[in-house]
N, C-alpha and C. Protein backbone atom coordinates (compact mmCIF):
# COMPACT_ATOMS: atom_id res chain seq x y z
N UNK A 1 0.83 -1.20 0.00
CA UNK A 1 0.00 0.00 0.00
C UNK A 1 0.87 1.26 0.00
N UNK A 2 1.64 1.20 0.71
CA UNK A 2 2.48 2.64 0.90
C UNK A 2 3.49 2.63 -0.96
N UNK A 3 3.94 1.27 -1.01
CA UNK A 3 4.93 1.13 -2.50
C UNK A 3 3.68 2.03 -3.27
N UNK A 4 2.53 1.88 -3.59
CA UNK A 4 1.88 2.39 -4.40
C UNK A 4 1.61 3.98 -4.43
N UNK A 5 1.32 4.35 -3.19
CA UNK A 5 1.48 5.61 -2.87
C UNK A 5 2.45 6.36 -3.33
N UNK A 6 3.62 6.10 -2.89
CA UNK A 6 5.04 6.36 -3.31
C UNK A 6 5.11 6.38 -4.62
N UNK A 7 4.58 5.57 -5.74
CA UNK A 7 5.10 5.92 -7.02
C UNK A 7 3.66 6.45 -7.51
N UNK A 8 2.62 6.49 -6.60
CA UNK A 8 1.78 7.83 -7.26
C UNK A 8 1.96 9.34 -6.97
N UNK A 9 2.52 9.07 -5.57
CA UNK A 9 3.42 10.44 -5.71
C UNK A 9 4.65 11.44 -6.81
N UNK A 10 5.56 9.51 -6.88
CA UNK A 10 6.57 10.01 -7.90
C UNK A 10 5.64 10.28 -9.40
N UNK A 11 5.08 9.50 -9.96
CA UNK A 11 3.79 9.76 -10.78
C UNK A 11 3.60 11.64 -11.04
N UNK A 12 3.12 11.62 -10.01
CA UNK A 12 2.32 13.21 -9.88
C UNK A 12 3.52 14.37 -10.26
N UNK A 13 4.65 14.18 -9.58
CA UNK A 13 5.53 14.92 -9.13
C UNK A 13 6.41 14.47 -10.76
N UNK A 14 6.74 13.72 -11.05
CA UNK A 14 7.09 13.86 -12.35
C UNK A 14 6.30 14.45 -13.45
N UNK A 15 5.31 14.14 -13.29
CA UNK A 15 4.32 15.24 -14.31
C UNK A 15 4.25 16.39 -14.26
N UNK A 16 4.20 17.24 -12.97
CA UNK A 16 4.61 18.47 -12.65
C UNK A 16 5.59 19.00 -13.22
N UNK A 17 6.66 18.23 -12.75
CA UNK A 17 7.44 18.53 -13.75
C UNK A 17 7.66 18.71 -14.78
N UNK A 18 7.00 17.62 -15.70
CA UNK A 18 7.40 18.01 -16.94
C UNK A 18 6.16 19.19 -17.62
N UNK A 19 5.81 19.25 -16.85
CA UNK A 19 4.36 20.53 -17.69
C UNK A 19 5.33 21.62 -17.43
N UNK A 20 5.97 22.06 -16.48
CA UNK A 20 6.54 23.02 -15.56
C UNK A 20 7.66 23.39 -16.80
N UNK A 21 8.47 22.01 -16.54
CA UNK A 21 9.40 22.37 -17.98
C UNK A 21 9.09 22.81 -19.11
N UNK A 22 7.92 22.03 -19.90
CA UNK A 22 7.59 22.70 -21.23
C UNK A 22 6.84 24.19 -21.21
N UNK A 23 6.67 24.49 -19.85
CA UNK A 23 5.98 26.14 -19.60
C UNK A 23 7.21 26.72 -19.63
N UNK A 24 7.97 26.70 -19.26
CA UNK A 24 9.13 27.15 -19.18
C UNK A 24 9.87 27.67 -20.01
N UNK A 25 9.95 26.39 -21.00
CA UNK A 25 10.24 26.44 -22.34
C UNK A 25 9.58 27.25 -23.29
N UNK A 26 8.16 27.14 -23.61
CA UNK A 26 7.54 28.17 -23.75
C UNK A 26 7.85 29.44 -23.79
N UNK A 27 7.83 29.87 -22.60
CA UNK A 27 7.79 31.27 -21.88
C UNK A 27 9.72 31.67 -22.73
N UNK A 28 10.39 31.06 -23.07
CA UNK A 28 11.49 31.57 -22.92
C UNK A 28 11.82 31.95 -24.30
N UNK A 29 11.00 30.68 -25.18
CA UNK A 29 10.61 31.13 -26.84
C UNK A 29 9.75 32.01 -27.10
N UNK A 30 8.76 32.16 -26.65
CA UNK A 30 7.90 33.49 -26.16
C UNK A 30 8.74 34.63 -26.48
N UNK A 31 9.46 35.15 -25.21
CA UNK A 31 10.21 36.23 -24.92
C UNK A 31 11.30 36.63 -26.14
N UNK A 32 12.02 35.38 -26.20
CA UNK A 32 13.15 35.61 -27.57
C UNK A 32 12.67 36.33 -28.72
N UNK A 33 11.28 35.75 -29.39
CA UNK A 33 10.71 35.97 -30.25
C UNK A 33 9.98 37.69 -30.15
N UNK A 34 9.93 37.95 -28.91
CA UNK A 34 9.15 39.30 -28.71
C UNK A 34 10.38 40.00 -28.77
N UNK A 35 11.61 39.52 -28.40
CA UNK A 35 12.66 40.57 -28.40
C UNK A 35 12.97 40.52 -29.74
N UNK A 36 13.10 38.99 -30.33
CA UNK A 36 13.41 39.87 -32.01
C UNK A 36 12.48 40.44 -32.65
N UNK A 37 11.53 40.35 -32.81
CA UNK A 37 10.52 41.33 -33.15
C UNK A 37 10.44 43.33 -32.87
N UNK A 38 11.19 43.28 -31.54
CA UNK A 38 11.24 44.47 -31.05
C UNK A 38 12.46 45.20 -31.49
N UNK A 39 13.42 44.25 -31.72
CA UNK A 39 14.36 44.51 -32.41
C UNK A 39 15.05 44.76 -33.98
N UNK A 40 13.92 43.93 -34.34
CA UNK A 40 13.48 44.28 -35.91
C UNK A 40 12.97 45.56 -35.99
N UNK A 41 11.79 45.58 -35.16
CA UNK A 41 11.04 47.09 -34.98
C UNK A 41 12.30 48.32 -35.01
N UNK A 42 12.74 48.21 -34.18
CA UNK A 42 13.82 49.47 -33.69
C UNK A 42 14.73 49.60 -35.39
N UNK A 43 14.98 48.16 -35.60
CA UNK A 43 16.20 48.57 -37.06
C UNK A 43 15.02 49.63 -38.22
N UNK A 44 14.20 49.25 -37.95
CA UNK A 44 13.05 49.41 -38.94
C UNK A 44 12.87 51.35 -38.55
N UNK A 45 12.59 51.18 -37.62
CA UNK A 45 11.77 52.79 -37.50
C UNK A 45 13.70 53.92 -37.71
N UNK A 46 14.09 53.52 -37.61
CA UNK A 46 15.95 53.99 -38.04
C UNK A 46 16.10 54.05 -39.61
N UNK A 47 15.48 53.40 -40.22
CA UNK A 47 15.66 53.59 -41.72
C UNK A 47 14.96 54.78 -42.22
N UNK A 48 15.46 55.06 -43.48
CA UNK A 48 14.78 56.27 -43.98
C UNK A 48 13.20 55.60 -44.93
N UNK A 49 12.95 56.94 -44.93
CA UNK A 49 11.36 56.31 -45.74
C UNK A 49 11.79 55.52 -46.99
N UNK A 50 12.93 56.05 -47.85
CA UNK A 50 13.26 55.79 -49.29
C UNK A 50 13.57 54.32 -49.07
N UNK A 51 14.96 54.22 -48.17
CA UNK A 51 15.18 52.98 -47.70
C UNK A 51 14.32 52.01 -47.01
N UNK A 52 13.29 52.53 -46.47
CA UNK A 52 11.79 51.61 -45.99
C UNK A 52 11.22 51.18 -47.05
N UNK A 53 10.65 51.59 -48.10
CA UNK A 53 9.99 51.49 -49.01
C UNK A 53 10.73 50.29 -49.61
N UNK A 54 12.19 50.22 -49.36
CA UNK A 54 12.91 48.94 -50.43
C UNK A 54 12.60 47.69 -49.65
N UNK A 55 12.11 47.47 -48.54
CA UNK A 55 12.09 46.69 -47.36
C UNK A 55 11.08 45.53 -47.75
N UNK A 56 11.38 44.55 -47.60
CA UNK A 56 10.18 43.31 -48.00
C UNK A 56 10.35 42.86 -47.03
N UNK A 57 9.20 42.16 -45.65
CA UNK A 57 8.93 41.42 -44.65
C UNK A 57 8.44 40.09 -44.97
């Protein structure tokens, strides 16, 4: 009874984990992606109009 407990604990607690990790993960591709984006932005609003206009996204 208790052996079972024990690996429904480990059970639980490994799943946690791994949701935890792929949030994680997430969140960190998330952020990268908002910074290059923001960073694209910034090269972007620095160009001139003439030189904007040559710009393909």
């Amino acid at each position: 009874m208790i052996r079972k407990l024990m690996y429904a604990q480990l059970s639980v607690f490994l799943f946690y984990g791994l949701v935890s990790g792929a949030a994680i993960t997430l969140l960190i591709h998330y952020k990268c992606r908002q910074a290059e984006a923001s960073a694209t932005a910034a090269v972007l609003l620095q160009l001139s109009p003439r030189a904007l206009s040559e710009v393909t996204i």
